[in-house]
Protein backbone atom coordinates (compact mmCIF):
# COMPACT_ATOMS: atom_id res chain seq x y z
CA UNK A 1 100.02 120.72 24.28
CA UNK A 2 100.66 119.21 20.82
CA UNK A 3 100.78 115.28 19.52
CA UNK A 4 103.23 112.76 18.52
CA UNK A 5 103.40 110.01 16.23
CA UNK A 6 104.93 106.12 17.12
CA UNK A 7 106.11 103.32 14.72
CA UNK A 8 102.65 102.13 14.07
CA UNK A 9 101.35 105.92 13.35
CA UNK A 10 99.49 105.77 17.09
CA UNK A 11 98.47 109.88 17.55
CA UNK A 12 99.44 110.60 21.23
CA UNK A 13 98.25 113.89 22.80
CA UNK A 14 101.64 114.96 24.95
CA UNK A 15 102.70 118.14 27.16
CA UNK A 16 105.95 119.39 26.21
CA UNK A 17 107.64 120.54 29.63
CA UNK A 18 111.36 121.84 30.19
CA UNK A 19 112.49 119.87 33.02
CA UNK A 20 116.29 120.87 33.94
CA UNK A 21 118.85 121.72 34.33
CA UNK A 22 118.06 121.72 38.00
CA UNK A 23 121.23 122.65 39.98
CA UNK A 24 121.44 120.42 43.76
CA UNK A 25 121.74 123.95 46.25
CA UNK A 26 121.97 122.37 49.12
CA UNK A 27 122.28 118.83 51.00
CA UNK A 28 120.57 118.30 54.23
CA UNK A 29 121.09 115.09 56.37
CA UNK A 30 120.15 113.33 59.34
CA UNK A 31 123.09 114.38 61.58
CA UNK A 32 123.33 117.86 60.46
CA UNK A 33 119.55 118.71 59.68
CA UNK A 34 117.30 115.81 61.15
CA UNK A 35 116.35 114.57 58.12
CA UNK A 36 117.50 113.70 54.23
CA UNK A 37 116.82 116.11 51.80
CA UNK A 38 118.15 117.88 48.45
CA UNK A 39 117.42 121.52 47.87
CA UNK A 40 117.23 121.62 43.88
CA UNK A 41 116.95 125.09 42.00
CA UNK A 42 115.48 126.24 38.89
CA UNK A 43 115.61 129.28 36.40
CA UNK A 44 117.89 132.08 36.11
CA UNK A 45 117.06 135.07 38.28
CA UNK A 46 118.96 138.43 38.06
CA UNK A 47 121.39 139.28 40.67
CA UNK A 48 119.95 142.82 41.17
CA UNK A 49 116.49 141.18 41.82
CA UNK A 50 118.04 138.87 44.79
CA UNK A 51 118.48 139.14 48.14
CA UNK A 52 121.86 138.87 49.79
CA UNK A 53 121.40 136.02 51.86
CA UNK A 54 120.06 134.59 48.43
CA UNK A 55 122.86 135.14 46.27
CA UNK A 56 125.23 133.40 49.07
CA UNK A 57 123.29 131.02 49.15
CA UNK A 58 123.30 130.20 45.60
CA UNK A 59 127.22 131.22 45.52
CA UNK A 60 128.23 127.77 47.73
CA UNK A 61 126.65 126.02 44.87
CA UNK A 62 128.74 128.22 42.22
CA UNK A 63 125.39 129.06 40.25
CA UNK A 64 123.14 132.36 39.89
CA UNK A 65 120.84 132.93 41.94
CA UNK A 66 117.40 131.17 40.57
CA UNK A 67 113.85 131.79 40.49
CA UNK A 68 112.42 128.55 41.94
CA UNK A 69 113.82 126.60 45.23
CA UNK A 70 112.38 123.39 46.17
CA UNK A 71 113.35 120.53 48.64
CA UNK A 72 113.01 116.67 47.78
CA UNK A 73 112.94 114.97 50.88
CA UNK A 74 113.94 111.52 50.46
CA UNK A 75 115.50 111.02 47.64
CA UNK A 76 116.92 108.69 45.64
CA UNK A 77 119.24 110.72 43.64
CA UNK A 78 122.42 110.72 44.71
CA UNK A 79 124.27 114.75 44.07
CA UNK A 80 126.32 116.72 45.64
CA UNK A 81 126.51 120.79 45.85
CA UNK A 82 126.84 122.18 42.12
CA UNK A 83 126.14 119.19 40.35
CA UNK A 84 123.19 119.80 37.82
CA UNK A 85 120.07 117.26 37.36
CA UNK A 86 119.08 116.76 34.15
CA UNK A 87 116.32 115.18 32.43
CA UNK A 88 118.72 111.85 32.14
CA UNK A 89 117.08 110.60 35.54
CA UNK A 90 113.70 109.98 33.18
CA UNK A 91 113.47 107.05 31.14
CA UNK A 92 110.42 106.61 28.22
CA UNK A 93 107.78 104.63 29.36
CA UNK A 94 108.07 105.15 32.82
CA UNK A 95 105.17 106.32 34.71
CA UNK A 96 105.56 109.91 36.75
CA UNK A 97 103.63 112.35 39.25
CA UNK A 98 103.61 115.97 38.02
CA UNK A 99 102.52 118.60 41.13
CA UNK A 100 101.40 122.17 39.99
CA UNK A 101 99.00 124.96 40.64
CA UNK A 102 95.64 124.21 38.86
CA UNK A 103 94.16 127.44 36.31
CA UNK A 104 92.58 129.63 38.53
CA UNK A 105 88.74 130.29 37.12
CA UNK A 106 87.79 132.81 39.17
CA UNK A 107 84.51 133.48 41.39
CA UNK A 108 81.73 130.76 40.50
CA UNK A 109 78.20 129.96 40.64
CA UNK A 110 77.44 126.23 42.66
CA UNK A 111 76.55 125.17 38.82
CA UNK A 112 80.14 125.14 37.68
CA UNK A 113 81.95 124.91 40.59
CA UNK A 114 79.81 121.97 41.94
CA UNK A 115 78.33 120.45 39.44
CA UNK A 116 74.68 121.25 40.45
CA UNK A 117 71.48 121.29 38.06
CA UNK A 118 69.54 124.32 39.34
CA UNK A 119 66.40 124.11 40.50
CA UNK A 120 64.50 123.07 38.00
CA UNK A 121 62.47 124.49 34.30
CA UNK A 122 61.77 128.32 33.85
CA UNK A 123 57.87 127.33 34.65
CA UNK A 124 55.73 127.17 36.90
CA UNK A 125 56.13 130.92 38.29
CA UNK A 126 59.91 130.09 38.45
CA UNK A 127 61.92 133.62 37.96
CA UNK A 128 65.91 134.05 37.00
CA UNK A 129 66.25 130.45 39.39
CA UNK A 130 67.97 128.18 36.92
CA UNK A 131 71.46 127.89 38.31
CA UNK A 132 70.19 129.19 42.02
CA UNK A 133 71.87 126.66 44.77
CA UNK A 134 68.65 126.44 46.52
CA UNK A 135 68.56 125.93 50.34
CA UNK A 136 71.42 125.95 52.36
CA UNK A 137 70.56 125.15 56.11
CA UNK A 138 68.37 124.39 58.84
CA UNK A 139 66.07 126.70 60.57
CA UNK A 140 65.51 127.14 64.02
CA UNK A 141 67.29 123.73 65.09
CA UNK A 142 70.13 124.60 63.74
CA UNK A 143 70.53 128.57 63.19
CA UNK A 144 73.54 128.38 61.26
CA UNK A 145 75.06 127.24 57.70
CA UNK A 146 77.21 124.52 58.56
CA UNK A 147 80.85 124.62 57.83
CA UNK A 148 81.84 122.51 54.54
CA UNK A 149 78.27 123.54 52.63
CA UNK A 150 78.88 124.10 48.80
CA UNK A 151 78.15 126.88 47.47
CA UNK A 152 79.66 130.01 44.96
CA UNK A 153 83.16 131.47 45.19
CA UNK A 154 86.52 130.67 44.01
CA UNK A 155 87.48 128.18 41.58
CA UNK A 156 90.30 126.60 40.58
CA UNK A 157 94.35 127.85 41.39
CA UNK A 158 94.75 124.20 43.80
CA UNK A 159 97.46 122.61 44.21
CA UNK A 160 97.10 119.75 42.15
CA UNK A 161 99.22 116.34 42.05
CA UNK A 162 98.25 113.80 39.02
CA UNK A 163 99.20 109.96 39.42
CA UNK A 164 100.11 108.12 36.73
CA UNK A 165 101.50 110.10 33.81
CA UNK A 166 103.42 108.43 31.31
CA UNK A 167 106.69 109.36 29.59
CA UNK A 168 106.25 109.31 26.21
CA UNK A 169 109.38 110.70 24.31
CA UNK A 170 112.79 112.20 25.83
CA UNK A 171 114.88 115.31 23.77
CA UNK A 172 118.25 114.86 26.56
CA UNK A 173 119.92 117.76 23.97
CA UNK A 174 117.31 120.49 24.91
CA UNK A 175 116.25 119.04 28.32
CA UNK A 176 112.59 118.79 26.73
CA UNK A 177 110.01 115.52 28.66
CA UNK A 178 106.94 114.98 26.64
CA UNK A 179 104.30 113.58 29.06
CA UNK A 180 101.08 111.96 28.22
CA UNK A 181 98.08 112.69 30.60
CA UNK A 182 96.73 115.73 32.21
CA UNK A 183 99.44 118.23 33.47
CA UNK A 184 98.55 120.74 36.16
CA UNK A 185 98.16 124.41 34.91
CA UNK A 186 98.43 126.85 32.18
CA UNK A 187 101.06 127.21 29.67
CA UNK A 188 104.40 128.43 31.40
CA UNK A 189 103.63 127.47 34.78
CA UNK A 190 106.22 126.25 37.14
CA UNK A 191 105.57 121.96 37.76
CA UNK A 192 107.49 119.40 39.61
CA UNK A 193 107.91 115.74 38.42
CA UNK A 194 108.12 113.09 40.77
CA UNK A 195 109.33 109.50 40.07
């Protein structure tokens, strides 16, 4: 994450991402596959570290075989096999949707994962209870923890999508997007960018 400067001298806290090339791998349709779809492809993968059935695959195209596959159902972009998108489809100003995996934070307490205060002060004969969860179910009614309940484990590593990011500054040359908002996570993870 770094900052840019406009005309005025507005600081603007951006995400520089590499979006493209993306080479189109395959073309579904309605009459052949039930349904519209490109198959886009992204990042150079070693043929030695691919599959067979990969590296045809990736040989109708005429490209390497890549590290990331993804199909856009739907879409407005008009390519054929082999043709390359670039970050040309993005205009500044525009407003995007970035999907990605959310930084994965481990196992955690119901205080940090849930937001909850703890039970109360240390007094009052209270021992090592701060960030306890406190009680979780029923008793006899019941006999059970009900399915849903918060409490410790795993945190973060989601899939995340955020609405409404905005475009801030285009480098075409080096494929580079600069997005203002809050992109999905850590530094050198995979994203996708919606329109």
């Amino acid at each position: 994450m770094t900052s840019i400067f406009d005309a005025t001298g507005k600081q603007t806290a951006v995400t520089i991402i590499e979006a493209g090339p993306c080479v189109v791998t395959q073309k579904k349709t309605v009459e052949t596959d039930g349904y519209n779809a490109l198959q886009i492809a992204f990042g150079d993968k070693k043929e030695k570290h691919s599959t067979k059935s990969e590296v045809s695959h990736f040989a109708k195209a005429q490209t390497s075989p890549k590290k990331v596959v993804k199909e856009i159902r739907d879409s407005s972009i008009d390519k054929n096999i082999g043709e390359v998108i670039t970050v040309d489809i993005f205009t500044e100003g525009e407003s995007v949707e970035v999907v990605g995996t959310s930084k994965g934070k481990g196992f955690q307490g119901v205080v940090k994962r849930h937001g909850f205060s703890g039970v109360g002060e240390a007094s009052h004969g209270q021992h090592d209870r701060q960030r306890a969860p406190g009680s979780i179910g029923n008793s006899s009614d019941a006999s059970r923890v009900f399915k849903g309940m918060r409490m410790a484990g795993r945190m973060g590593q989601d899939r995340v999508k955020m609405k409404g990011l905005k475009v801030v500054k285009i480098f075409p040359e080096k494929n580079y997007i600069l997005i203002s908002g809050s992109v999905p996570g850590h530094n050198g993870s995979i994203v996708l960018i919606q329109k």
